[in-house]
PDB file of N, CA and C in Angstrom:
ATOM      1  N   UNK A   1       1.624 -20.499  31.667  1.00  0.00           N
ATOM      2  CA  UNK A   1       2.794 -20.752  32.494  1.00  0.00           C
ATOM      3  C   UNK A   1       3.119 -19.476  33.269  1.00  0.00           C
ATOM      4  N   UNK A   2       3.568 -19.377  34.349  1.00  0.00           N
ATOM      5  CA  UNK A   2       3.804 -18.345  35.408  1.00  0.00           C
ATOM      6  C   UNK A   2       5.418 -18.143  34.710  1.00  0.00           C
ATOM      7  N   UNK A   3       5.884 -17.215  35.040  1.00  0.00           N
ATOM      8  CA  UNK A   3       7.087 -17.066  34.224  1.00  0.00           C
ATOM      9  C   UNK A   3       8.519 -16.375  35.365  1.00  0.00           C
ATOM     10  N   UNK A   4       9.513 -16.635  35.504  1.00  0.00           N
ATOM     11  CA  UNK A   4      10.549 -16.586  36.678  1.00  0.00           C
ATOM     12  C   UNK A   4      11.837 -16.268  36.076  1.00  0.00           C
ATOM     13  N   UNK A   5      12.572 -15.550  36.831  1.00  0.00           N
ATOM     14  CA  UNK A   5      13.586 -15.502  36.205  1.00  0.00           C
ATOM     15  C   UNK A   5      14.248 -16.462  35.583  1.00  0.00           C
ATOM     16  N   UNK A   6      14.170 -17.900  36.093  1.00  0.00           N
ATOM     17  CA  UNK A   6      14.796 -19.191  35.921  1.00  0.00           C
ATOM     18  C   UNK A   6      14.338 -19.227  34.888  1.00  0.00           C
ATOM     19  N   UNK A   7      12.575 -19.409  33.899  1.00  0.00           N
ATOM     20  CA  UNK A   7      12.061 -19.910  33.166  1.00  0.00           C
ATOM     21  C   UNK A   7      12.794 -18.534  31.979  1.00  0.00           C
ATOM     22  N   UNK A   8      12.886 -17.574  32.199  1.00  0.00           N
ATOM     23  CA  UNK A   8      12.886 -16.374  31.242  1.00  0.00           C
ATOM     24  C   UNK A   8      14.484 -17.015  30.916  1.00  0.00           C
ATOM     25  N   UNK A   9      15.261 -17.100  31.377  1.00  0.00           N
ATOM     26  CA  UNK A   9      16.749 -17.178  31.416  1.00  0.00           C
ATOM     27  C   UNK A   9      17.348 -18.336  30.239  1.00  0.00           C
ATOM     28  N   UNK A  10      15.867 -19.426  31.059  1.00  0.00           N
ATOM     29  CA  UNK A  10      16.096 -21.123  30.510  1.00  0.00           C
ATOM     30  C   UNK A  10      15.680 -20.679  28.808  1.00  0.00           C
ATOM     31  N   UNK A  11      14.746 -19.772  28.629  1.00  0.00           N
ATOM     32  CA  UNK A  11      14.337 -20.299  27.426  1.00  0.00           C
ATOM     33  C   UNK A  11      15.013 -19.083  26.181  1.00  0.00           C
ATOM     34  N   UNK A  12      15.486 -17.993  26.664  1.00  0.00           N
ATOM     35  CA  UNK A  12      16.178 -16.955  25.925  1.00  0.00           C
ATOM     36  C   UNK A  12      17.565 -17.957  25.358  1.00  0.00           C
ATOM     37  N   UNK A  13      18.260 -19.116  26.960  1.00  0.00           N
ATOM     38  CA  UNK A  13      19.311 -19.515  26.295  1.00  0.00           C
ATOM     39  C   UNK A  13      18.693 -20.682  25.721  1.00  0.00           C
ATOM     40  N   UNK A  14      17.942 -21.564  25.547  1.00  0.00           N
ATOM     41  CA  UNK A  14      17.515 -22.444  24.374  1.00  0.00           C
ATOM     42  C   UNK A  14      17.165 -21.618  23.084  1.00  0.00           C
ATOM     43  N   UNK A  15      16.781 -20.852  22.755  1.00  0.00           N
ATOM     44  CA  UNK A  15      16.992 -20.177  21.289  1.00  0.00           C
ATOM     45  C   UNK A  15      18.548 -19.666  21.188  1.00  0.00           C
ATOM     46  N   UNK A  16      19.413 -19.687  22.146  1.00  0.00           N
ATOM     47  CA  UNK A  16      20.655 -18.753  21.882  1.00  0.00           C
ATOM     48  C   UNK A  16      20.674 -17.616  21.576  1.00  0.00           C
ATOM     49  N   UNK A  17      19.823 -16.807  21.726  1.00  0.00           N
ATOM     50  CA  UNK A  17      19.851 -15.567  21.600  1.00  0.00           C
ATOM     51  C   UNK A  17      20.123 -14.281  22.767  1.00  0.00           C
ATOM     52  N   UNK A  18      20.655 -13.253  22.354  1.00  0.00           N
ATOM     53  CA  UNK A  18      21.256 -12.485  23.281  1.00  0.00           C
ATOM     54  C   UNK A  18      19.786 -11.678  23.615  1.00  0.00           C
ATOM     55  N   UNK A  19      19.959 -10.930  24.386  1.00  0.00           N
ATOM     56  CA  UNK A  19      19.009 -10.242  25.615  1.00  0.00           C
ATOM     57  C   UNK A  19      18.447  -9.165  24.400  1.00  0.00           C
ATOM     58  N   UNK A  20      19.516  -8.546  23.912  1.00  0.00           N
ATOM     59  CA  UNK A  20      18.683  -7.811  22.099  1.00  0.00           C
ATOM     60  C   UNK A  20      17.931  -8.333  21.526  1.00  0.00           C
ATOM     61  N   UNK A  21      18.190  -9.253  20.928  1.00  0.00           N
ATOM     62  CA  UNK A  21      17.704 -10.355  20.149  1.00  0.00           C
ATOM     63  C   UNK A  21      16.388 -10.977  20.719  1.00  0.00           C
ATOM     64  N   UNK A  22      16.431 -11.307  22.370  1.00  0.00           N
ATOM     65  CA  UNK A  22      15.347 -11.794  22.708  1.00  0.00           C
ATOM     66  C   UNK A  22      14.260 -11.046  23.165  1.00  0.00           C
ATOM     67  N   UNK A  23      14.648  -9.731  23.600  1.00  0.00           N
ATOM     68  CA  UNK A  23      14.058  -8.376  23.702  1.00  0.00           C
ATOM     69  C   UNK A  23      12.609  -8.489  22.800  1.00  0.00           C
ATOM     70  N   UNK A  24      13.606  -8.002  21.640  1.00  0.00           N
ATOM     71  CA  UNK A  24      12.749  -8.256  20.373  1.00  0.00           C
ATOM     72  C   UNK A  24      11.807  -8.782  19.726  1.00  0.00           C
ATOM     73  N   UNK A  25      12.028 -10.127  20.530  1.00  0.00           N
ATOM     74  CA  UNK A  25      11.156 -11.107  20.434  1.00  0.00           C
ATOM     75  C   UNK A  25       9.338 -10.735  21.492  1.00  0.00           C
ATOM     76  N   UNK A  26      10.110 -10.594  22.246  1.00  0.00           N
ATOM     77  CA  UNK A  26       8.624  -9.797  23.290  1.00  0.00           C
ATOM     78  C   UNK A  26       8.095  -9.131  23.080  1.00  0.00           C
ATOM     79  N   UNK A  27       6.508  -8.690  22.824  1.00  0.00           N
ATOM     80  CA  UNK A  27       6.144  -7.922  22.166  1.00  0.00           C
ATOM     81  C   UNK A  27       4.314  -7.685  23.037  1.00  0.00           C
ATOM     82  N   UNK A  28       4.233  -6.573  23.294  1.00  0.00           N
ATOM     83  CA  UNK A  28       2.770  -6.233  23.844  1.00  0.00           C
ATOM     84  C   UNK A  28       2.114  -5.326  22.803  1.00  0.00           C
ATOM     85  N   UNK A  29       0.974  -5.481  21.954  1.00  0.00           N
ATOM     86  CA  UNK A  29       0.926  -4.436  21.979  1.00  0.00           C
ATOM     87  C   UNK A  29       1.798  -3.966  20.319  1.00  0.00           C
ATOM     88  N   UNK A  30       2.252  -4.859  19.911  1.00  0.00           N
ATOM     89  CA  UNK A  30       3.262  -4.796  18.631  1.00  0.00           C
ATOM     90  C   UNK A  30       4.682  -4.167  19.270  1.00  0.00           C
ATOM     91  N   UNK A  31       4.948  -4.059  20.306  1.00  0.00           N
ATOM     92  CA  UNK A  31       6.002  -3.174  21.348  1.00  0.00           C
ATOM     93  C   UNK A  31       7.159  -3.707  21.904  1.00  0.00           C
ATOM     94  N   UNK A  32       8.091  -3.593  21.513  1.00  0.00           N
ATOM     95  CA  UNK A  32       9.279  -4.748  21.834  1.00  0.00           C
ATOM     96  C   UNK A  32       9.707  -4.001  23.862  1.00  0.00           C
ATOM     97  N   UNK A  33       9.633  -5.385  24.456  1.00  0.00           N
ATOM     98  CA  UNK A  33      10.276  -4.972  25.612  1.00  0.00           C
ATOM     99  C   UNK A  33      11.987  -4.416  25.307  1.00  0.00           C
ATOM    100  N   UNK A  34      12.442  -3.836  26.149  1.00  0.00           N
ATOM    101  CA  UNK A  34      13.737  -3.333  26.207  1.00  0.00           C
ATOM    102  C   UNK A  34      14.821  -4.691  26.587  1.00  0.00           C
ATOM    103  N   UNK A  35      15.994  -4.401  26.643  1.00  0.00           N
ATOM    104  CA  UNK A  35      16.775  -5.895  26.838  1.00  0.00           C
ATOM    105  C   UNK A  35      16.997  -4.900  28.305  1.00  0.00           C
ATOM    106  N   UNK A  36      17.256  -4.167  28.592  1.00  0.00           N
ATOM    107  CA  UNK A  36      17.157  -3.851  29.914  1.00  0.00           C
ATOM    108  C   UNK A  36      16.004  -4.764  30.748  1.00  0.00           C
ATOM    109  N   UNK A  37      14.651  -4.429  30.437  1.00  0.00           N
ATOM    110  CA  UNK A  37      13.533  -5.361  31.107  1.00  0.00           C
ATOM    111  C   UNK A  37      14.074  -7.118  31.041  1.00  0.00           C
ATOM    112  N   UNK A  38      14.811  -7.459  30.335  1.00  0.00           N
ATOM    113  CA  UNK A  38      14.985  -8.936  30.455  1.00  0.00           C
ATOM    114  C   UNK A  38      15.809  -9.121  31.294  1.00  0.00           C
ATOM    115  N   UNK A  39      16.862  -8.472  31.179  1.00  0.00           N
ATOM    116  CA  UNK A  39      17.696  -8.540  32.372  1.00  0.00           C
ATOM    117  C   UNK A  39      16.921  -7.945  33.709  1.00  0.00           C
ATOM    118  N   UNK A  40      16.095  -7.066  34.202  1.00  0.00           N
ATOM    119  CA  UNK A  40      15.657  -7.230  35.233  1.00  0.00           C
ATOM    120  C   UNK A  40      14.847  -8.362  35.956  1.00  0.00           C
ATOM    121  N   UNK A  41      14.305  -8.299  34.469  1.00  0.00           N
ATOM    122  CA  UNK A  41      13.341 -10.363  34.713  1.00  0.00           C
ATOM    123  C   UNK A  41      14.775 -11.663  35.403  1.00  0.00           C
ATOM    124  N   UNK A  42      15.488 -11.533  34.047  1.00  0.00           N
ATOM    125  CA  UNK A  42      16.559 -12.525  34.837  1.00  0.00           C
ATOM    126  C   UNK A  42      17.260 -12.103  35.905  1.00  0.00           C
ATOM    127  N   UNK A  43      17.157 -10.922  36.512  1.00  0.00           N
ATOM    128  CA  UNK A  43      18.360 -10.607  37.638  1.00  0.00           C
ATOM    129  C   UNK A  43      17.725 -10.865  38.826  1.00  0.00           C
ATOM    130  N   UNK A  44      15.992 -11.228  38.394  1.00  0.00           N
ATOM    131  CA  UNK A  44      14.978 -11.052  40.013  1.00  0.00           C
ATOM    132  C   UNK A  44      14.913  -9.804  40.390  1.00  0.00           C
ATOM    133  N   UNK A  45      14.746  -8.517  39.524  1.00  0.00           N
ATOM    134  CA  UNK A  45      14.465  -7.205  39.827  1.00  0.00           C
ATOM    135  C   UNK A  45      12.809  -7.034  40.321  1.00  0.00           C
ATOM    136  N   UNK A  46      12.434  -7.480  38.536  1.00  0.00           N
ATOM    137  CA  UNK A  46      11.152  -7.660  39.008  1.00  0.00           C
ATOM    138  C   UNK A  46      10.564  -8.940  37.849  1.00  0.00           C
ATOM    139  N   UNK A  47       9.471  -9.292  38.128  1.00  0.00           N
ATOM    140  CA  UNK A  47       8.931 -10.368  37.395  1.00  0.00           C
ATOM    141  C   UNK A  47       8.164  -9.812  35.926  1.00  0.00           C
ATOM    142  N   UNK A  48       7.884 -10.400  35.132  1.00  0.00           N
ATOM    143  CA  UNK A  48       7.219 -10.471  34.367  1.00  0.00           C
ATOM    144  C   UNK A  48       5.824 -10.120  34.655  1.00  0.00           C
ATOM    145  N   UNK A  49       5.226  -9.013  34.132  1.00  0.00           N
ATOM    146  CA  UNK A  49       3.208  -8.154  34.213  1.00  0.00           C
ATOM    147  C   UNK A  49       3.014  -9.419  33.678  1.00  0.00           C
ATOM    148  N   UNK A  50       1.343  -9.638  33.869  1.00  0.00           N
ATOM    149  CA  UNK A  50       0.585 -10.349  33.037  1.00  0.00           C
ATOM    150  C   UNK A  50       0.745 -10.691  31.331  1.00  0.00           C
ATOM    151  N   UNK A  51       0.722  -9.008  30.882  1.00  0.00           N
ATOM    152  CA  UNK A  51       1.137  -9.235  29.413  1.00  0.00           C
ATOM    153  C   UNK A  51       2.370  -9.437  28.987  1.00  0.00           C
ATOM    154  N   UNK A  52       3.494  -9.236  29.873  1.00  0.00           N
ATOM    155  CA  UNK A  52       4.652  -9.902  28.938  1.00  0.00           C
ATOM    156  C   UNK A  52       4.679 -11.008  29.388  1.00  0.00           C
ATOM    157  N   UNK A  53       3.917 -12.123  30.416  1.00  0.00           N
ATOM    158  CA  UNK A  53       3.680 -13.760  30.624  1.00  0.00           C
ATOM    159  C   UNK A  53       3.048 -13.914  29.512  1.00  0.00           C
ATOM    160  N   UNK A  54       2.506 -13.480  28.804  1.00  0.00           N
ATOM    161  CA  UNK A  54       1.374 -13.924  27.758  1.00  0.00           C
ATOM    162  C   UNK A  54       2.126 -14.009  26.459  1.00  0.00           C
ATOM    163  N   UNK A  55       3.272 -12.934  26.227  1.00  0.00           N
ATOM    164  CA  UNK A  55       4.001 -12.910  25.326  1.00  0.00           C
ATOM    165  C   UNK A  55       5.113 -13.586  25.449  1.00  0.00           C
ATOM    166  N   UNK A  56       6.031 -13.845  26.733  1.00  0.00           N
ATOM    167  CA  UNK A  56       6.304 -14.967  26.604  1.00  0.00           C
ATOM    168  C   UNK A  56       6.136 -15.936  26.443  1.00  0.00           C
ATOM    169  N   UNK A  57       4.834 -16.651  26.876  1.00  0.00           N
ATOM    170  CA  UNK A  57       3.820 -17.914  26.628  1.00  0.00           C
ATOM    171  C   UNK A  57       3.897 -18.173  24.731  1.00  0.00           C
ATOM    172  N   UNK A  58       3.830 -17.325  24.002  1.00  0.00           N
ATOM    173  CA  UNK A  58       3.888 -16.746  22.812  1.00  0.00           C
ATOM    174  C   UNK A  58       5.258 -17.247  22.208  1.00  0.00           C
ATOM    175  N   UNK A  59       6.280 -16.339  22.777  1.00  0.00           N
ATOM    176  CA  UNK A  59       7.663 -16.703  22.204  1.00  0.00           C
ATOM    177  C   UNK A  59       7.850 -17.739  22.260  1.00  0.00           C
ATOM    178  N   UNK A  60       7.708 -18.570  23.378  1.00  0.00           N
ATOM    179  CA  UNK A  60       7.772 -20.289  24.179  1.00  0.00           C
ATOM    180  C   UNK A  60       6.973 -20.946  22.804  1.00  0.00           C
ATOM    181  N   UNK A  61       5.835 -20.678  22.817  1.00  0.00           N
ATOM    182  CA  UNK A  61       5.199 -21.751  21.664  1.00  0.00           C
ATOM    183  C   UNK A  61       5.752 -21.552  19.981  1.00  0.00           C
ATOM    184  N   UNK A  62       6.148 -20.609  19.890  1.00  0.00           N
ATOM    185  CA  UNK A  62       6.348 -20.165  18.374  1.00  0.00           C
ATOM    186  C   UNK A  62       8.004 -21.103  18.412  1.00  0.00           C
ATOM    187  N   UNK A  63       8.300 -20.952  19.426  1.00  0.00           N
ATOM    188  CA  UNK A  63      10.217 -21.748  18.948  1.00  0.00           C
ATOM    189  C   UNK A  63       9.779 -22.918  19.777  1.00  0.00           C
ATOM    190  N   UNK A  64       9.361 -23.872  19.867  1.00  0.00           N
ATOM    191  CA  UNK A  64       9.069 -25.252  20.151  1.00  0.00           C
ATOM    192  C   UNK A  64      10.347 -25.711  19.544  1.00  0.00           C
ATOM    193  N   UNK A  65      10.854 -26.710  20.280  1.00  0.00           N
ATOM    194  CA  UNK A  65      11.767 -27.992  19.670  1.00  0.00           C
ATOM    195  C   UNK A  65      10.629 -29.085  18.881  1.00  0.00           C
TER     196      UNK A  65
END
């Protein structure tokens, strides 16, 4: 999945978790992105590299409804 601020936004608030919390969850590398980087993802600063699409792709499948 290509990943957008919309999609990053949609799926941090379907787990309910705050930008810490979902931070955390992202991981390259064993390496937690910053909640700063999520909020640039959601603000349209900048998009998501290859590897944090992959790790989101990741977070997305591990919390399935």
């Amino acid at each position: 999945m290509t990943w957008d601020s919309v999609k990053v936004k949609e799926l941090r608030s379907r787990l309910g978790l705050t930008r810490e919390d979902f931070a955390a969850l992202v991981k390259v590398g064993g390496i937690s992105v910053s909640p700063n980087t999520v909020y640039r993802w959601e603000a349209k600063y900048h998009t998501p590299s290859p590897y944090h699409q992959d790790a989101l792709d990741r977070v997305a499948k591990q919390h399935q409804e």
